[in-house]
N, C-alpha and C. Protein backbone atom coordinates (compact mmCIF):
# COMPACT_ATOMS: atom_id res chain seq x y z
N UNK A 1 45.47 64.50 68.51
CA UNK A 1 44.96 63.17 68.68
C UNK A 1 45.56 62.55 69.94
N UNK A 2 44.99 62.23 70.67
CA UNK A 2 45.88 61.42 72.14
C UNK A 2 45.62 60.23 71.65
N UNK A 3 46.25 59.44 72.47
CA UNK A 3 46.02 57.64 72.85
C UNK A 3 45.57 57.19 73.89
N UNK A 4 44.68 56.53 73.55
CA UNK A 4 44.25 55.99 75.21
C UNK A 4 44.70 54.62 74.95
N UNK A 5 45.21 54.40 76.28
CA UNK A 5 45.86 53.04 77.04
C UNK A 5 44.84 51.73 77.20
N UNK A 6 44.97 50.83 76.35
CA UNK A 6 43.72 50.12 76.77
C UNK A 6 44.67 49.03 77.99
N UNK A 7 43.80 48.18 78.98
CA UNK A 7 44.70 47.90 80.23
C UNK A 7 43.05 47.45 80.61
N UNK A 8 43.52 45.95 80.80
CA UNK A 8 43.00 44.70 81.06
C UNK A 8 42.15 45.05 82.81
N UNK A 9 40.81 44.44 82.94
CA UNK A 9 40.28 44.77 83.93
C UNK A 9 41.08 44.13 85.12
N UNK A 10 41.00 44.13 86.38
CA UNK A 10 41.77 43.85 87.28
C UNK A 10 40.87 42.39 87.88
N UNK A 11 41.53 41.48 88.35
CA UNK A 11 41.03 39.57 88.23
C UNK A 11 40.28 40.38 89.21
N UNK A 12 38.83 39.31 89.33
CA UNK A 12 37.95 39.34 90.35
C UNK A 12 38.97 38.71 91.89
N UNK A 13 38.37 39.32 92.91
CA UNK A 13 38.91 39.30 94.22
C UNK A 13 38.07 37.36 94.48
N UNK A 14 39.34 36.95 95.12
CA UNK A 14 39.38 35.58 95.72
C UNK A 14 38.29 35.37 96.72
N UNK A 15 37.14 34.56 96.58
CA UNK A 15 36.36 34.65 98.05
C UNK A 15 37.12 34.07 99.04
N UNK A 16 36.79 34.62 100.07
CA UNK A 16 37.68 34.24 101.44
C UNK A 16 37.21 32.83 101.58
N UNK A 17 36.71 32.10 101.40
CA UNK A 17 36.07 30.23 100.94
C UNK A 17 37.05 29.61 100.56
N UNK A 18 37.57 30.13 99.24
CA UNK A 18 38.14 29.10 98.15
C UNK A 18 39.49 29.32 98.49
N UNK A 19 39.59 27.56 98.19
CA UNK A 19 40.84 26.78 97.93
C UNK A 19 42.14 27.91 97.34
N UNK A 20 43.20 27.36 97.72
CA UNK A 20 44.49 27.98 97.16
C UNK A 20 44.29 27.39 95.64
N UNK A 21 45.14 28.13 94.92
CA UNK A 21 45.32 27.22 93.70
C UNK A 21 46.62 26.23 93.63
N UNK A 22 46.67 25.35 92.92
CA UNK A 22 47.06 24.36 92.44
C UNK A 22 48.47 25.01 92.81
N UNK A 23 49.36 25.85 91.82
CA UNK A 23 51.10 26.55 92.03
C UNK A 23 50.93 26.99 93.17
N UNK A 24 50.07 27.61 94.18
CA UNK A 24 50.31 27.71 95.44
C UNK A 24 50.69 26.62 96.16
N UNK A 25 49.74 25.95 96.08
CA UNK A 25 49.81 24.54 97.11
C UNK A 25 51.24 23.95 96.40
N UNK A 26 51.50 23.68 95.49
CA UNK A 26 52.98 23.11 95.10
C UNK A 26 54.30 24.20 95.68
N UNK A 27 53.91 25.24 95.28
CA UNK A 27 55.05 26.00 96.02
C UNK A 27 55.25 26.16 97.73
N UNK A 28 54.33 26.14 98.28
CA UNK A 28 54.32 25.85 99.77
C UNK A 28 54.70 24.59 100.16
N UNK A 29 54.74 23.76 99.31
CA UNK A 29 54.87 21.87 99.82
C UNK A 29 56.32 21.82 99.41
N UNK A 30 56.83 22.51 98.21
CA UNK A 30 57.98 22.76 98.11
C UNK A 30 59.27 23.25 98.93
N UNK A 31 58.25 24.80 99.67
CA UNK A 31 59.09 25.60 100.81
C UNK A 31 59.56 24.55 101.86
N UNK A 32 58.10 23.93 102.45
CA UNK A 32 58.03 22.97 103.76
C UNK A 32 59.00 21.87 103.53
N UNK A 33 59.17 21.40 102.20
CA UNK A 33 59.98 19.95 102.49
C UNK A 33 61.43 20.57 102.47
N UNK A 34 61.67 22.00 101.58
CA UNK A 34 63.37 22.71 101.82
C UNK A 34 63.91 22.64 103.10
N UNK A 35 62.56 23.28 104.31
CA UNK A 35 62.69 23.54 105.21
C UNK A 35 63.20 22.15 106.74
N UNK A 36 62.15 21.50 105.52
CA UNK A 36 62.63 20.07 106.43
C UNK A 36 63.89 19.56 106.39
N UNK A 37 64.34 19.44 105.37
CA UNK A 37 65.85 19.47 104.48
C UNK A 37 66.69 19.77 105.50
N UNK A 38 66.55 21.42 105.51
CA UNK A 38 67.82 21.72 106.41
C UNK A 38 67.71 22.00 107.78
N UNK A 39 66.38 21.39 108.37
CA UNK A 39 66.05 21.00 110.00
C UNK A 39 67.20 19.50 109.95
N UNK A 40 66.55 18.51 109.29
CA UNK A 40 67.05 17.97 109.57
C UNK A 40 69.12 17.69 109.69
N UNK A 41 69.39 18.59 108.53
CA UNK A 41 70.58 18.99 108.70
C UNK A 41 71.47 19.33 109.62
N UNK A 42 71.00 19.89 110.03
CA UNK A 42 70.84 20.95 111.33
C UNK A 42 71.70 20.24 112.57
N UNK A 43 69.97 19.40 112.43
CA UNK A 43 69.99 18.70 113.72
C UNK A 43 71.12 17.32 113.67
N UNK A 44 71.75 16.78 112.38
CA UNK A 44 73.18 15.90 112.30
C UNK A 44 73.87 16.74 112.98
N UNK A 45 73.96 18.14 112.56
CA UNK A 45 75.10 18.68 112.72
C UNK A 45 75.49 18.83 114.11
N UNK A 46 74.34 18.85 115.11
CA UNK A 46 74.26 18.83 116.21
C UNK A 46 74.61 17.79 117.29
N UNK A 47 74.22 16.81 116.89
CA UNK A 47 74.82 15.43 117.04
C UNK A 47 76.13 15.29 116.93
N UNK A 48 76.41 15.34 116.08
CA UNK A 48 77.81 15.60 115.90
C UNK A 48 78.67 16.24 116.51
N UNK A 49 77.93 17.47 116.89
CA UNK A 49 78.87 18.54 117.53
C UNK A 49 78.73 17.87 118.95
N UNK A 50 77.97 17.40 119.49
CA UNK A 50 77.75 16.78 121.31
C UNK A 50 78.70 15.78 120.94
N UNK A 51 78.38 15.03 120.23
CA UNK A 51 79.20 13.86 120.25
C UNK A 51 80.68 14.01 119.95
N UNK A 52 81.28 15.20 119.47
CA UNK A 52 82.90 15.44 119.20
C UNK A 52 83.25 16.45 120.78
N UNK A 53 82.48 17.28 121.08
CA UNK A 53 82.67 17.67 122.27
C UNK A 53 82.59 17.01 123.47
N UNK A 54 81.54 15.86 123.83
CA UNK A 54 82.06 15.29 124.53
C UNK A 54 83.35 14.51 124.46
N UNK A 55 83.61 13.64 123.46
CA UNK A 55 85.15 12.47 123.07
C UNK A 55 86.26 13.66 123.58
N UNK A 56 85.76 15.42 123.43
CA UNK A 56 87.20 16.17 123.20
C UNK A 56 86.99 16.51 125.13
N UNK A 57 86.39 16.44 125.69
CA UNK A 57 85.73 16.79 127.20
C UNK A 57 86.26 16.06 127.79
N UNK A 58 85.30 14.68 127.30
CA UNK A 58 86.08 13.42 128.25
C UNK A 58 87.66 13.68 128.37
N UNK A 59 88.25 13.74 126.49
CA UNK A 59 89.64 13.45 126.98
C UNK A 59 90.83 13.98 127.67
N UNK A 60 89.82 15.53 128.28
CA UNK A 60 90.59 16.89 129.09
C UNK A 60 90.91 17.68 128.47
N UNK A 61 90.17 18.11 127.07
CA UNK A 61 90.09 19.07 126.66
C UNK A 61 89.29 20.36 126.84
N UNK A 62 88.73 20.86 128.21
CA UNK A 62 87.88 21.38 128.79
C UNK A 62 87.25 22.74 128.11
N UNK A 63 88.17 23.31 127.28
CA UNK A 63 88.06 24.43 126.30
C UNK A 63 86.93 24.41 125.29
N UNK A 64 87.14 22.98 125.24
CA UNK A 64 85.83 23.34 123.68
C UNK A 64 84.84 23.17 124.12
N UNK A 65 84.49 23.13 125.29
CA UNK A 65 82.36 23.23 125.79
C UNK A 65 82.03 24.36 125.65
N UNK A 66 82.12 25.38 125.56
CA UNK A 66 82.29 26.87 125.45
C UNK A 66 81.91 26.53 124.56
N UNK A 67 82.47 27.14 123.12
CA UNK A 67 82.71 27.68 121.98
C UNK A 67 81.84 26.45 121.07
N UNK A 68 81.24 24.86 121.52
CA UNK A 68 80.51 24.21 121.30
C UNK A 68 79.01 24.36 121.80
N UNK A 69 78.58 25.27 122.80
CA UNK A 69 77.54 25.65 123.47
C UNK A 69 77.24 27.00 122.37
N UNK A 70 78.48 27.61 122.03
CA UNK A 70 77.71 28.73 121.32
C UNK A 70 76.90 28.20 119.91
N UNK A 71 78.18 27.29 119.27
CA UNK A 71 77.54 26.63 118.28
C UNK A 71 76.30 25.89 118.21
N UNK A 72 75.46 25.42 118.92
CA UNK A 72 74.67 24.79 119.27
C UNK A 72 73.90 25.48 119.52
N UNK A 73 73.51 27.26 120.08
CA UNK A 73 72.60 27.59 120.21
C UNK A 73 72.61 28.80 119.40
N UNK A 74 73.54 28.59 118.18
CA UNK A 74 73.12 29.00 116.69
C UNK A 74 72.51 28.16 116.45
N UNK A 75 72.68 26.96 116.21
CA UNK A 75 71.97 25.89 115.60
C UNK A 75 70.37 26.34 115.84
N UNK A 76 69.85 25.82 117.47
CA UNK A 76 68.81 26.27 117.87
C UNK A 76 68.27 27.47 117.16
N UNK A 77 68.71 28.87 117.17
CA UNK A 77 68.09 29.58 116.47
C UNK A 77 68.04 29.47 114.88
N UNK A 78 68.80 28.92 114.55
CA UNK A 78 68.52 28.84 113.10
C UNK A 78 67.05 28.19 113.34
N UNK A 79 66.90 27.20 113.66
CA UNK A 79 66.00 25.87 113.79
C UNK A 79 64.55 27.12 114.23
N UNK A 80 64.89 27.62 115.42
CA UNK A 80 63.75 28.57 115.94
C UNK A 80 63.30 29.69 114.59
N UNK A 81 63.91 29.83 114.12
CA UNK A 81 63.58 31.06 113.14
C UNK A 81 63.02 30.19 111.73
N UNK A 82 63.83 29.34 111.61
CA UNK A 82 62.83 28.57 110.36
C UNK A 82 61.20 28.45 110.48
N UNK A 83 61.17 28.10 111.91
CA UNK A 83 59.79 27.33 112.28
C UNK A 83 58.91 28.41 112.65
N UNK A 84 59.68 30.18 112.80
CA UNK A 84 59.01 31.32 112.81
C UNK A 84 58.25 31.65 111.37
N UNK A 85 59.11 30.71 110.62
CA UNK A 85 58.95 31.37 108.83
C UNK A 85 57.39 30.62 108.75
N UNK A 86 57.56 28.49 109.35
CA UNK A 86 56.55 28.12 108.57
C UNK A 86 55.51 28.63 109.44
N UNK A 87 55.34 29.39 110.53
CA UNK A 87 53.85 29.87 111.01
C UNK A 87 53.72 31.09 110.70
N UNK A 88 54.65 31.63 109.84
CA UNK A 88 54.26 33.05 109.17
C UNK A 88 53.58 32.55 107.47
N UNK A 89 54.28 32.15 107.37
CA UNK A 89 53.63 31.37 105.93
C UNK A 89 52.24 30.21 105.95
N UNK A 90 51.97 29.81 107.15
CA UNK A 90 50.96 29.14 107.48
C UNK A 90 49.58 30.41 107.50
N UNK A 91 50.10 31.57 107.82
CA UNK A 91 49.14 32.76 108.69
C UNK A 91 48.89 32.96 107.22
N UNK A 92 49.47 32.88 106.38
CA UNK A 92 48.95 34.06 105.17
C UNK A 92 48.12 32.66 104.47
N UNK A 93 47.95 31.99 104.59
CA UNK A 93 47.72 31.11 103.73
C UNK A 93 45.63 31.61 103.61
């Protein structure tokens, strides 16, 4: 006697027309505002960092523009690579 597997037909294919559904669109509005979150983060942190490097510049501390330039263009790439994510996630949409 065998068994056969019974196994549910496979969902009809999405017309290339229609709307996302509903948990899509919430989960993408979700990603985008995370993303905004820690842009804007980011970009305090950045502020911050010009604004403590210069007070430490001005006061003849000439050392930390360096090692504040690198930090800052981590920052930038963080920032650049996020905004790689939302036009990769925009493409699939």
């Amino acid at each position: 006697m065998s068994q056969q597997r019974c196994s549910s037909p496979p969902p009809p294919p999405r017309p290339t027309g229609a709307a996302p559904s509903r948990a899509t669109t919430e989960n993408r509005t979700a990603i985008v505002l995370g993303i905004l979150s820690i842009v804007l983060i980011i970009g305090m942190m950045q502020l911050w960092l010009l604004t403590a490097t210069m007070n430490a510049y001005l006061g003849g501390d000439h050392a930390v523009a360096w090692p504040a330039l690198g930090a800052s263009v981590a920052c930038l790439l963080l920032n650049l690579g996020l905004l790689r994510y939302l036009y990769l996630l925009e493409r699939t949409r």
